[in-house]
PDB file of N, CA and C in Angstrom:
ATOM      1  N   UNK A   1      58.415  83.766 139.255  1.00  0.00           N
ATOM      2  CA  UNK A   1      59.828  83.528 139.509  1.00  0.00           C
ATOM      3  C   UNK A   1      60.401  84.771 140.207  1.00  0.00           C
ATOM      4  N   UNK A   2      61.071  84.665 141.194  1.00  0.00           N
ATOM      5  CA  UNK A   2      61.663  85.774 142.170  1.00  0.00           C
ATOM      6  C   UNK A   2      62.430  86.118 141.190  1.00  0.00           C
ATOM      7  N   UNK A   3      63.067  87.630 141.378  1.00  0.00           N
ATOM      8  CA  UNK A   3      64.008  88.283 141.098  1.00  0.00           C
ATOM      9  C   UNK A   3      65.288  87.780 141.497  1.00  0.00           C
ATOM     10  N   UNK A   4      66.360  87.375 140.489  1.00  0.00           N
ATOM     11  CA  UNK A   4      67.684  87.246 141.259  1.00  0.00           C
ATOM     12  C   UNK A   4      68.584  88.257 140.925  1.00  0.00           C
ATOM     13  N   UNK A   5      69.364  89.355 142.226  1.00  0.00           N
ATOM     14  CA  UNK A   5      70.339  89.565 142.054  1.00  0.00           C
ATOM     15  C   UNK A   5      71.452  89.147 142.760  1.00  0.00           C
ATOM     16  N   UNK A   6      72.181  89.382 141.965  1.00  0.00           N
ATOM     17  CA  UNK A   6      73.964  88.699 142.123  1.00  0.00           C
ATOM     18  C   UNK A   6      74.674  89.915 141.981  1.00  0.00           C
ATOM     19  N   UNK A   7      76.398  90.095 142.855  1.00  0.00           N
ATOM     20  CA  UNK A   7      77.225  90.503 142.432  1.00  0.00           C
ATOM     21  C   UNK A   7      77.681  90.136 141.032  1.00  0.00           C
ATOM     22  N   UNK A   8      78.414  91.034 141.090  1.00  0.00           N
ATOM     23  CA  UNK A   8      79.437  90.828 139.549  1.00  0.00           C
ATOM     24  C   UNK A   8      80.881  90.315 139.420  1.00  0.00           C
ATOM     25  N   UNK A   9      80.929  89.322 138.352  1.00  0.00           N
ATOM     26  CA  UNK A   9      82.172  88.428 138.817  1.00  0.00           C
ATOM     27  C   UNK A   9      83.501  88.837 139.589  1.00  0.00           C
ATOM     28  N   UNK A  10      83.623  90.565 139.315  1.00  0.00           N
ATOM     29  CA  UNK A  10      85.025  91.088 139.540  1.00  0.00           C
ATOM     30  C   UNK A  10      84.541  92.216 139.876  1.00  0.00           C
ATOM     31  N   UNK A  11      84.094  92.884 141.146  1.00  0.00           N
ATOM     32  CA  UNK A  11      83.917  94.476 141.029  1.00  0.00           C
ATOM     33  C   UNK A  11      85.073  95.307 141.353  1.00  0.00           C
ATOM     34  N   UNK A  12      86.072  95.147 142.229  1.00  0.00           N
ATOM     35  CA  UNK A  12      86.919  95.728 142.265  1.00  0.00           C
ATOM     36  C   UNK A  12      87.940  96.022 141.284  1.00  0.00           C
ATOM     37  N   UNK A  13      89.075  96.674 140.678  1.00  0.00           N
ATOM     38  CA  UNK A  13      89.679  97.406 139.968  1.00  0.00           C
ATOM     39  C   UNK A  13      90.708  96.051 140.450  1.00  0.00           C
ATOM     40  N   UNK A  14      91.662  95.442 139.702  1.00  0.00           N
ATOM     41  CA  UNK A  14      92.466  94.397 139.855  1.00  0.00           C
ATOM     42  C   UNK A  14      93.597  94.188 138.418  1.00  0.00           C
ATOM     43  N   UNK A  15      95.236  93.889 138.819  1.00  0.00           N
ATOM     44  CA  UNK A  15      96.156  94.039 137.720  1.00  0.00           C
ATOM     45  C   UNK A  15      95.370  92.604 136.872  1.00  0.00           C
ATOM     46  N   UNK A  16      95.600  93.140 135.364  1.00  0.00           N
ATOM     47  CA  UNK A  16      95.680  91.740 134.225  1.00  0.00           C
ATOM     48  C   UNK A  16      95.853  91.236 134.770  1.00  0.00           C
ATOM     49  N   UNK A  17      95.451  89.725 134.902  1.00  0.00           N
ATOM     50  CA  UNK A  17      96.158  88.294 134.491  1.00  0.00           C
ATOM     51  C   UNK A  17      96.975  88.017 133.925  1.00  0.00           C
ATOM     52  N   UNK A  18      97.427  88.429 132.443  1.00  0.00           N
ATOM     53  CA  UNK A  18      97.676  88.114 131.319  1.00  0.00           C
ATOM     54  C   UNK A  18      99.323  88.323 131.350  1.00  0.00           C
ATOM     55  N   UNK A  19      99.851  87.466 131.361  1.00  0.00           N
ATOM     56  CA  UNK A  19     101.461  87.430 130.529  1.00  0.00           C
ATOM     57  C   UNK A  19     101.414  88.470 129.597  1.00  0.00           C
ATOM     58  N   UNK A  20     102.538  89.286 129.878  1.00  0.00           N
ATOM     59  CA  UNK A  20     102.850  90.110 128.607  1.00  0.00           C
ATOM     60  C   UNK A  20     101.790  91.778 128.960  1.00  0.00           C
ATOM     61  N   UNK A  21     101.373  91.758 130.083  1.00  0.00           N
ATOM     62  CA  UNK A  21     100.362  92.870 129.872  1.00  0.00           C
ATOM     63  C   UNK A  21     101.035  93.844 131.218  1.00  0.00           C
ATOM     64  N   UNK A  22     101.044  94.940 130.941  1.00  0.00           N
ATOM     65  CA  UNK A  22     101.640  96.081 131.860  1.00  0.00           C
ATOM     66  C   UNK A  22     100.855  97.299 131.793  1.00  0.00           C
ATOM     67  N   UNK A  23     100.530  97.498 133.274  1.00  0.00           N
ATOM     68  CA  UNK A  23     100.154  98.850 134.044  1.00  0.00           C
ATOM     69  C   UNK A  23      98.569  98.660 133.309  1.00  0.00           C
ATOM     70  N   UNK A  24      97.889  97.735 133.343  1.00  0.00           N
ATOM     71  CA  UNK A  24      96.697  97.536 133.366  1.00  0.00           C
ATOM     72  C   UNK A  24      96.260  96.890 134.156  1.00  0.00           C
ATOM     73  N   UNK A  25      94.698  97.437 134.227  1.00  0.00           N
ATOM     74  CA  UNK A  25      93.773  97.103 135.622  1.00  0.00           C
ATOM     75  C   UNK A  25      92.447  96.509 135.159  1.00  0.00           C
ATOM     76  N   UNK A  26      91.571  95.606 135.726  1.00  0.00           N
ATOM     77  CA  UNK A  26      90.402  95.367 135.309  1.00  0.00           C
ATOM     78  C   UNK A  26      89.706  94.808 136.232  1.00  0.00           C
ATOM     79  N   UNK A  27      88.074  94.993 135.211  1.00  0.00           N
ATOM     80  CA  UNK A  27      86.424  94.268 136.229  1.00  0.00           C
ATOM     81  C   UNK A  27      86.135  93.913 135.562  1.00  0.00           C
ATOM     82  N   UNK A  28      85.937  92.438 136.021  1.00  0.00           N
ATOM     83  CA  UNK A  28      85.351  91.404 135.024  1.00  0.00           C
ATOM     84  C   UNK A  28      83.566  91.773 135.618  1.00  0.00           C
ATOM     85  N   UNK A  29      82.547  92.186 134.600  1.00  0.00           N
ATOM     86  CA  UNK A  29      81.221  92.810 135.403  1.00  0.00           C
ATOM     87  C   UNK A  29      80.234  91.767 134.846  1.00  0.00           C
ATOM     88  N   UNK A  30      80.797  90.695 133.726  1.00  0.00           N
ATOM     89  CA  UNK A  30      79.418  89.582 133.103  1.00  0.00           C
ATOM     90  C   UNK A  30      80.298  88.781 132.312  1.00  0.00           C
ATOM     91  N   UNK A  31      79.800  87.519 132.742  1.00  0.00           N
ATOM     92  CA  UNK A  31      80.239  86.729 131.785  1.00  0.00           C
ATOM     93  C   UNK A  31      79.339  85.195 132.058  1.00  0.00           C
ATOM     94  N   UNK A  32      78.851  84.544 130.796  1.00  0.00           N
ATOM     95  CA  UNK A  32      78.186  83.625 130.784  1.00  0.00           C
ATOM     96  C   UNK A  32      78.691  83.013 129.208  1.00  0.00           C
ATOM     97  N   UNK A  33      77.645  82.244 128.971  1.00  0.00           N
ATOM     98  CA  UNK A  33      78.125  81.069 128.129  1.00  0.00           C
ATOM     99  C   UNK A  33      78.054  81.841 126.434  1.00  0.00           C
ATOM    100  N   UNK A  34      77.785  83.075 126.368  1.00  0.00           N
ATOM    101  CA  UNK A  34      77.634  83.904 125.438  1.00  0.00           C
ATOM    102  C   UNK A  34      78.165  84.586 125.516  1.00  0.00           C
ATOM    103  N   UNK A  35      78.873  85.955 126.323  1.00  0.00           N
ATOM    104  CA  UNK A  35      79.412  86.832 126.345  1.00  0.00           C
ATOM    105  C   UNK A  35      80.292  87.680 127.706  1.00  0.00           C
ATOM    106  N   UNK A  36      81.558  88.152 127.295  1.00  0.00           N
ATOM    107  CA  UNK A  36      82.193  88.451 128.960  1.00  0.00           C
ATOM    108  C   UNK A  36      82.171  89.588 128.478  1.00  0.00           C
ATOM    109  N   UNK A  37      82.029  90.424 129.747  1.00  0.00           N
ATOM    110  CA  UNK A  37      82.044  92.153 129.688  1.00  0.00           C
ATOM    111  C   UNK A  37      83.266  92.384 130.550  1.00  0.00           C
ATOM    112  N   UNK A  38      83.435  92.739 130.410  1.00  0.00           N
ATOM    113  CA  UNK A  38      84.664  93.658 131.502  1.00  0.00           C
ATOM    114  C   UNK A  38      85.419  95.088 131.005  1.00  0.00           C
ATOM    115  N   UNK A  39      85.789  95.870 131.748  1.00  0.00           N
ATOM    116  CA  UNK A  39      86.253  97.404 132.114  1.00  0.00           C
ATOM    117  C   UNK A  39      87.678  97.198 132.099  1.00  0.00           C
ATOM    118  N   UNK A  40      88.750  97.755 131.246  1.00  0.00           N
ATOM    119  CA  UNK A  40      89.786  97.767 131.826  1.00  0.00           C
ATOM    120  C   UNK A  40      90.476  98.847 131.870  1.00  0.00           C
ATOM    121  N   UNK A  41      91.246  99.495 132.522  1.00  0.00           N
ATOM    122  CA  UNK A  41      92.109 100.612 132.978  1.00  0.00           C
ATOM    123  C   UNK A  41      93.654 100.687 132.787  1.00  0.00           C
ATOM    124  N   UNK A  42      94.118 101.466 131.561  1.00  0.00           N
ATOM    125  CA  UNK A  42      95.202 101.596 131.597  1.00  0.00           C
ATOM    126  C   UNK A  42      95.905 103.162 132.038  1.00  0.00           C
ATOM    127  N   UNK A  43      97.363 102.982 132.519  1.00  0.00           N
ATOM    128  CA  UNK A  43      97.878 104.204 132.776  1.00  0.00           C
ATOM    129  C   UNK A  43      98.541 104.682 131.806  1.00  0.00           C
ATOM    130  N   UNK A  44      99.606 105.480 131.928  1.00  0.00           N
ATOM    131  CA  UNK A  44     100.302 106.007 130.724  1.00  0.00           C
ATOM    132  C   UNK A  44     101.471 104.819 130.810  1.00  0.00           C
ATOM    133  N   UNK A  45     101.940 104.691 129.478  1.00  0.00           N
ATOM    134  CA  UNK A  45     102.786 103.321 129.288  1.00  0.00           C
ATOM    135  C   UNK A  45     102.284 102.090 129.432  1.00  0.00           C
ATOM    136  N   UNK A  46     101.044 102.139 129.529  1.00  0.00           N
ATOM    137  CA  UNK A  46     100.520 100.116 129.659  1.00  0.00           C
ATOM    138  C   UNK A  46     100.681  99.684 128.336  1.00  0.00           C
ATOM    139  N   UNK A  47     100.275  98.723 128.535  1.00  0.00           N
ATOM    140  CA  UNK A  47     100.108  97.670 127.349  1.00  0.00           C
ATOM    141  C   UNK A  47      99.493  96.406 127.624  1.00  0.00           C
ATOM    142  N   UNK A  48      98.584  96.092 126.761  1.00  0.00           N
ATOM    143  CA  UNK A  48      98.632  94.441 126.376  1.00  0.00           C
ATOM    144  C   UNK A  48      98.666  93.618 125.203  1.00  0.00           C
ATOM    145  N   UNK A  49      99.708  92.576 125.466  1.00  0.00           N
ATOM    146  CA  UNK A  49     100.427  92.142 124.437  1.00  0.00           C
ATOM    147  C   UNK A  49      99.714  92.245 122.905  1.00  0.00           C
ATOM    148  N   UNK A  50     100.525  91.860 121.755  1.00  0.00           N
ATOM    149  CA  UNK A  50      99.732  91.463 120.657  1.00  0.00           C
ATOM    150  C   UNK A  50      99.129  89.859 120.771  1.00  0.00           C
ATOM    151  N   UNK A  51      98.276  89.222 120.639  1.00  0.00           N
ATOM    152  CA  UNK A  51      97.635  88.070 120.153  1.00  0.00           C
ATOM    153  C   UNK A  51      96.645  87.925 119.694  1.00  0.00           C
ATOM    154  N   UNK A  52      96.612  87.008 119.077  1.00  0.00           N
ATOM    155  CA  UNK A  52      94.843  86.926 118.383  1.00  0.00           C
ATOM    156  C   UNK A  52      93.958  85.756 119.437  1.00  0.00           C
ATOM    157  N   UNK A  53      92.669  86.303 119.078  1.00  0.00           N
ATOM    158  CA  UNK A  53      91.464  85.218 120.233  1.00  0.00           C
ATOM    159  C   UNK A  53      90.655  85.068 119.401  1.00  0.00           C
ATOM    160  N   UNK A  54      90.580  83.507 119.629  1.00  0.00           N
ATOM    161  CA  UNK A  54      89.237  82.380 118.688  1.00  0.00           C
ATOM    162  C   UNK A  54      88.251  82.962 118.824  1.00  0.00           C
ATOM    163  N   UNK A  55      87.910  84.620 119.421  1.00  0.00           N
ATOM    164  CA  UNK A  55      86.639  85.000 119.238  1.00  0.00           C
ATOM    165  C   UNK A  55      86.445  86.111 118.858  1.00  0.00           C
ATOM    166  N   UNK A  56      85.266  86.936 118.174  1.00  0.00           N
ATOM    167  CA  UNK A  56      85.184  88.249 117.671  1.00  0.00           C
ATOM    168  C   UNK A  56      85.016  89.121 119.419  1.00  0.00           C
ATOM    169  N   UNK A  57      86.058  90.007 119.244  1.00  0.00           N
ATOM    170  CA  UNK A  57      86.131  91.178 120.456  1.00  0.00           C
ATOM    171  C   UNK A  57      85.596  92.825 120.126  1.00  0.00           C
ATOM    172  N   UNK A  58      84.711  93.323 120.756  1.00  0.00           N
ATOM    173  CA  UNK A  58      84.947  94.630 120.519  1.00  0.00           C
ATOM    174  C   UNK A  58      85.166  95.366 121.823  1.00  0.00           C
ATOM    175  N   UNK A  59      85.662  96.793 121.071  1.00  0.00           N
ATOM    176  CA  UNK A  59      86.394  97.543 122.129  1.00  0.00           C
ATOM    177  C   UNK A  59      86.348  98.650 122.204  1.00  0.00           C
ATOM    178  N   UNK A  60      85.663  99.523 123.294  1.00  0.00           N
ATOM    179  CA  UNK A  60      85.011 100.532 123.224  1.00  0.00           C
ATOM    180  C   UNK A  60      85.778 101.677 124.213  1.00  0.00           C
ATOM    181  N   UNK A  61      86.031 102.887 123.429  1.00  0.00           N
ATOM    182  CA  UNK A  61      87.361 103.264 124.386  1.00  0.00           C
ATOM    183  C   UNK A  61      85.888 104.499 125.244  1.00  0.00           C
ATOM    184  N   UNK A  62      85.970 104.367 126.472  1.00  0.00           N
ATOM    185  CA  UNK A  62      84.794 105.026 127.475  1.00  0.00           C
ATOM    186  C   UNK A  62      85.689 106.581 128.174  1.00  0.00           C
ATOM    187  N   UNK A  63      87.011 106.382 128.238  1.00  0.00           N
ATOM    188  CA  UNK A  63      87.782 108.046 128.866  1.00  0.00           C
ATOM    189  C   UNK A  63      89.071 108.012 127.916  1.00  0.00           C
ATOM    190  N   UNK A  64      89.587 108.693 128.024  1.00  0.00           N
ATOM    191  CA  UNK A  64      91.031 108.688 127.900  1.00  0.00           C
ATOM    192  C   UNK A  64      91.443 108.525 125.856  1.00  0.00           C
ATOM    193  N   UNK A  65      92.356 108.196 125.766  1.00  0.00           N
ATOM    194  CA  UNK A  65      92.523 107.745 123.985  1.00  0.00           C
ATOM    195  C   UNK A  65      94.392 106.858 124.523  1.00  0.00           C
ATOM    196  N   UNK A  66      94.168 106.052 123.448  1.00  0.00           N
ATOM    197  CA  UNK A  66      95.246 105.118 123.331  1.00  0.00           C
ATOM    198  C   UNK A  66      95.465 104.465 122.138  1.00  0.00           C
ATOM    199  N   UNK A  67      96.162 103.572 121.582  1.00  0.00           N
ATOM    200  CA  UNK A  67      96.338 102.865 120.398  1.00  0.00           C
ATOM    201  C   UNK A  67      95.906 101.412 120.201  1.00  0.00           C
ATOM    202  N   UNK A  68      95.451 101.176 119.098  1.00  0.00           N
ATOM    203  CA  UNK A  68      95.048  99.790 118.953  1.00  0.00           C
ATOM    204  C   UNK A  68      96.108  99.418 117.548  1.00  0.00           C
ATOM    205  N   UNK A  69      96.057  97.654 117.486  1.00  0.00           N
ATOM    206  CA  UNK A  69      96.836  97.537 116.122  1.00  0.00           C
ATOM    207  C   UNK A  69      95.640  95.812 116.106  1.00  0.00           C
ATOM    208  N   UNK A  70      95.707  95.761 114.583  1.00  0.00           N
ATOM    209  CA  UNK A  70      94.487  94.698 114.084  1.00  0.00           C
ATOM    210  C   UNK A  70      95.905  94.325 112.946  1.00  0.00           C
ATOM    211  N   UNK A  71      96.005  93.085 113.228  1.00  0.00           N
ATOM    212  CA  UNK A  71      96.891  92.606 112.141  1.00  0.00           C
ATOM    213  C   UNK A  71      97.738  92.877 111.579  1.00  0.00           C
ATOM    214  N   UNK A  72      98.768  94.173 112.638  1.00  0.00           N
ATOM    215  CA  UNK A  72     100.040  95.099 112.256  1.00  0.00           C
ATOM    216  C   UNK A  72      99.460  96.377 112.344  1.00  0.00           C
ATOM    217  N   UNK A  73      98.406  96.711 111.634  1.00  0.00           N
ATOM    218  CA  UNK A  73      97.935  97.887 111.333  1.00  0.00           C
ATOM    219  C   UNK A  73      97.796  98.916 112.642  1.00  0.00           C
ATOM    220  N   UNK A  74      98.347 100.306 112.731  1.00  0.00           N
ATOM    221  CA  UNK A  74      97.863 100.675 114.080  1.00  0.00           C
ATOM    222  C   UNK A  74      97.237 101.612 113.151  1.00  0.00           C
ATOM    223  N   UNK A  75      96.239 102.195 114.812  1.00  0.00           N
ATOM    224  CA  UNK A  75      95.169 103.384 114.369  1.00  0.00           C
ATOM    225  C   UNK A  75      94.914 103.869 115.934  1.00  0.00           C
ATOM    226  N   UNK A  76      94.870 105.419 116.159  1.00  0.00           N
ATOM    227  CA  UNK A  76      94.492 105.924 117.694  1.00  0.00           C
ATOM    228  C   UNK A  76      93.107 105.651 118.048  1.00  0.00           C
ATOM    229  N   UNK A  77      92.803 105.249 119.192  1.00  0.00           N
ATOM    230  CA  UNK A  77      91.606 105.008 119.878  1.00  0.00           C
ATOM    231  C   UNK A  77      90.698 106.255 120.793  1.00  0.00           C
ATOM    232  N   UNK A  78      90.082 106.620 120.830  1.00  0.00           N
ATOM    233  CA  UNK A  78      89.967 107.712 121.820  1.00  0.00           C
ATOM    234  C   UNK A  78      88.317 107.606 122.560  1.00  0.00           C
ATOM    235  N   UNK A  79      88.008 108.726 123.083  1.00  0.00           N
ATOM    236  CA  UNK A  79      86.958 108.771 123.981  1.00  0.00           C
ATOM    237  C   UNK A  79      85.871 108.513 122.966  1.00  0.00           C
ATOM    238  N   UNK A  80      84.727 107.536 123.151  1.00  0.00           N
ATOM    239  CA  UNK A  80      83.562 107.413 122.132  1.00  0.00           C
ATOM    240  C   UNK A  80      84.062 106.669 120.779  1.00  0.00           C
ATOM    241  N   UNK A  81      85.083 106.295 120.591  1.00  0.00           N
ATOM    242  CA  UNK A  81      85.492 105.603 119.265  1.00  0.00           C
ATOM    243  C   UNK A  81      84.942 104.188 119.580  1.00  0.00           C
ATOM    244  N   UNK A  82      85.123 102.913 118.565  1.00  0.00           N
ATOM    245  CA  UNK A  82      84.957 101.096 119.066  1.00  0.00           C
ATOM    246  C   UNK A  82      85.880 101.216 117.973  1.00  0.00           C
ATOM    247  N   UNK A  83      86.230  99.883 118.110  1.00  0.00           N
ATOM    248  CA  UNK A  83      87.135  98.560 117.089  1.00  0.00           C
ATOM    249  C   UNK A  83      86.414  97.240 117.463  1.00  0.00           C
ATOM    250  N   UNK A  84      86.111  96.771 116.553  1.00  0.00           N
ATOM    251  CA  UNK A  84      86.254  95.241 116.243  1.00  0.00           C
ATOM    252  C   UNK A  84      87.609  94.992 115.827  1.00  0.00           C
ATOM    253  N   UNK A  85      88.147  93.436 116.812  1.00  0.00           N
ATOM    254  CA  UNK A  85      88.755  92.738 116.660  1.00  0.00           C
ATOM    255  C   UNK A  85      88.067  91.455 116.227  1.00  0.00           C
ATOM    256  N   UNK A  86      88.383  91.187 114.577  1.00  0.00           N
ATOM    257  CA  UNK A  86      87.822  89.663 114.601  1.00  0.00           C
ATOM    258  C   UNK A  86      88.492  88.499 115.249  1.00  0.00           C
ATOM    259  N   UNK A  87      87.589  87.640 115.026  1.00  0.00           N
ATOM    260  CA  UNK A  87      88.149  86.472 115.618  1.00  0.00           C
ATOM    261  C   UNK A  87      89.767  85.600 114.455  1.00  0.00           C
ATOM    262  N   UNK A  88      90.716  85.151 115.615  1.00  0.00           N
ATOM    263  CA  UNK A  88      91.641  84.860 114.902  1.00  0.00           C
ATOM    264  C   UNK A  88      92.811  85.336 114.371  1.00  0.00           C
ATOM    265  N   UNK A  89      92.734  86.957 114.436  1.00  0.00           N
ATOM    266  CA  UNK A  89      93.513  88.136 113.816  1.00  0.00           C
ATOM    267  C   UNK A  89      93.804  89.038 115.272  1.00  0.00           C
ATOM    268  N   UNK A  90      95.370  88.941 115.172  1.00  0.00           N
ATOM    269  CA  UNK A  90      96.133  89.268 116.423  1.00  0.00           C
ATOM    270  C   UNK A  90      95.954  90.761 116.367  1.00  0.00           C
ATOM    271  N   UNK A  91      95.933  91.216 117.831  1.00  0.00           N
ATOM    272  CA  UNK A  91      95.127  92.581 118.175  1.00  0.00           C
ATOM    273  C   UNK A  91      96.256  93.072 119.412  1.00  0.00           C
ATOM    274  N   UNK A  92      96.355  94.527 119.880  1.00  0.00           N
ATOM    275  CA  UNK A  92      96.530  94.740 120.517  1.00  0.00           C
ATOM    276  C   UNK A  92      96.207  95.905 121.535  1.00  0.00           C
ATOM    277  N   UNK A  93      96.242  96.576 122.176  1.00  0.00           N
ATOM    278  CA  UNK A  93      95.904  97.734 122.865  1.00  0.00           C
ATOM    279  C   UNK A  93      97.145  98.226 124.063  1.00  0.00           C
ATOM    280  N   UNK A  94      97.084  99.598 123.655  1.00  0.00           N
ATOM    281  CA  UNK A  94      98.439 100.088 124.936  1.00  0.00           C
ATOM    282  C   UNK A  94      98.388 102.178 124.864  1.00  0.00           C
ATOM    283  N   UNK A  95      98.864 102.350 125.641  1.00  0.00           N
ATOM    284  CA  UNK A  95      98.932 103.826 125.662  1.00  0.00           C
ATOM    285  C   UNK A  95     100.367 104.066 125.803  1.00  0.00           C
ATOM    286  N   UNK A  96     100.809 105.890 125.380  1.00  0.00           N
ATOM    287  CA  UNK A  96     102.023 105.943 125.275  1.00  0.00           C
ATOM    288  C   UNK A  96     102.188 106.681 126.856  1.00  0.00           C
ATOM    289  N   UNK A  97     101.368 108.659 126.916  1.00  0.00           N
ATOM    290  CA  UNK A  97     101.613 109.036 127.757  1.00  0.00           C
ATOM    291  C   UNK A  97     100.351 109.272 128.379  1.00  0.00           C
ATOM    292  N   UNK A  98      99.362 109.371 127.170  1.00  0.00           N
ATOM    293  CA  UNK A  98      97.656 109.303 128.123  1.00  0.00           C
ATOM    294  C   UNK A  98      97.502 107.939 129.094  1.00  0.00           C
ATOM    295  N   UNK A  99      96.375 108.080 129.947  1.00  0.00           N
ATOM    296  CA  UNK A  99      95.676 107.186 130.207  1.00  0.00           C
ATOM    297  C   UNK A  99      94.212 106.865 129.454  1.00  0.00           C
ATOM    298  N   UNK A 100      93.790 105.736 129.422  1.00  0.00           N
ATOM    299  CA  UNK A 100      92.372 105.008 128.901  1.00  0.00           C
ATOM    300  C   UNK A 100      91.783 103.926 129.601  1.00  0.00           C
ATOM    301  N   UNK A 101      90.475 104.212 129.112  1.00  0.00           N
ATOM    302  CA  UNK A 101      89.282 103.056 130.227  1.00  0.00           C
ATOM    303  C   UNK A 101      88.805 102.546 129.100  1.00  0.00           C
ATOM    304  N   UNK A 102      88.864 101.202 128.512  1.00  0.00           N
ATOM    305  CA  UNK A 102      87.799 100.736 127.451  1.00  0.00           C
ATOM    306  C   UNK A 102      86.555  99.680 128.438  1.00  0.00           C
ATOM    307  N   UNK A 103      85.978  99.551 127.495  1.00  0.00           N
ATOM    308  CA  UNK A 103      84.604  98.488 128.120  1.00  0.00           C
ATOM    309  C   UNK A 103      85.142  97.419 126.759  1.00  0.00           C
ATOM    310  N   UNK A 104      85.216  95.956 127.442  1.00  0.00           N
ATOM    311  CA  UNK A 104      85.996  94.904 126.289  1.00  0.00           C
ATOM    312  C   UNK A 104      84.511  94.122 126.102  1.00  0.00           C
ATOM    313  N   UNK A 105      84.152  93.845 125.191  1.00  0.00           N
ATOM    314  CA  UNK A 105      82.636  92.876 124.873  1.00  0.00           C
ATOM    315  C   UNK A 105      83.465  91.642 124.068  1.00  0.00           C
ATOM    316  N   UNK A 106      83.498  90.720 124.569  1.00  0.00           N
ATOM    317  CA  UNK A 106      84.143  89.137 123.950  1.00  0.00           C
ATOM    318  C   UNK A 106      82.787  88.216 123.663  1.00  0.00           C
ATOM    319  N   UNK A 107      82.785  87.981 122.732  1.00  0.00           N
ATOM    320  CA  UNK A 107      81.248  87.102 122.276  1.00  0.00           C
ATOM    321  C   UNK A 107      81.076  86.009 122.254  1.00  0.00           C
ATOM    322  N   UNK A 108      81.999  84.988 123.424  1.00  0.00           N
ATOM    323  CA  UNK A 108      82.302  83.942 123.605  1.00  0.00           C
ATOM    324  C   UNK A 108      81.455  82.720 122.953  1.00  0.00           C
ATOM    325  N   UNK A 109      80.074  82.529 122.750  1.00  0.00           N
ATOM    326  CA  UNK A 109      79.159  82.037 122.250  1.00  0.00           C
ATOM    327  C   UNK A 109      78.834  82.081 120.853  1.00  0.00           C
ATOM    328  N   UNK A 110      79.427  82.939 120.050  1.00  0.00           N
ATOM    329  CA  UNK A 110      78.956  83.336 119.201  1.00  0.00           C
ATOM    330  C   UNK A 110      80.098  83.101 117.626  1.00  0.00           C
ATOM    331  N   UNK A 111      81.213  82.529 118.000  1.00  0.00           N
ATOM    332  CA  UNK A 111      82.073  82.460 116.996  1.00  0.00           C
ATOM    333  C   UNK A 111      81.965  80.933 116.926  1.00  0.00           C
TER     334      UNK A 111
END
């Protein structure tokens, strides 16, 4: 069987999608019937909203430090830290005056 390579769904740096989400950027780099990867980039003051997702998320902060909140609860995020977000239990992520890069792992297949 030949080797296949492919680009990646999103390589360029691009604003959220998402209603409710500010001064964030992202690359969607994998996603299949099991799991989406993507990079996202916030500046100082982003945010994305609070909600919860029908799936277990983790979230891996790769530069920078920012805040996360799991069901009200906040706690600081920083360079080399993760969070699990379970599935179902509203989550959020945002920075005040730093900037942060997390890598988002969604386990789409798996909940």
């Amino acid at each position: 069987m030949p080797i296949e390579v492919k680009p990646v769904p999103r390589w360029e740096w691009s604003p959220s999608p998402h209603d409710g989400t500010r001064n964030v950027e992202g690359k969607l780099l994998l996603r299949n019937a099991r799991v989406s990867i993507a990079m996202l980039r916030f500046g100082p003051q982003a945010t994305i909203h609070e909600h919860p997702a029908p799936i277990d998320i983790d979230v891996i902060c790769l530069d920078g430090r920012g805040m996360t909140s799991l069901d009200g609860e906040q706690a600081p995020l920083g360079e080399g830290q993760q969070v699990r977000w379970p599935a179902g239990m509203s989550h959020r992520l945002w920075t005040e005056d730093d900037e942060m890069v997390t890598l988002m792992i969604e386990h789409i297949g798996t909940s």
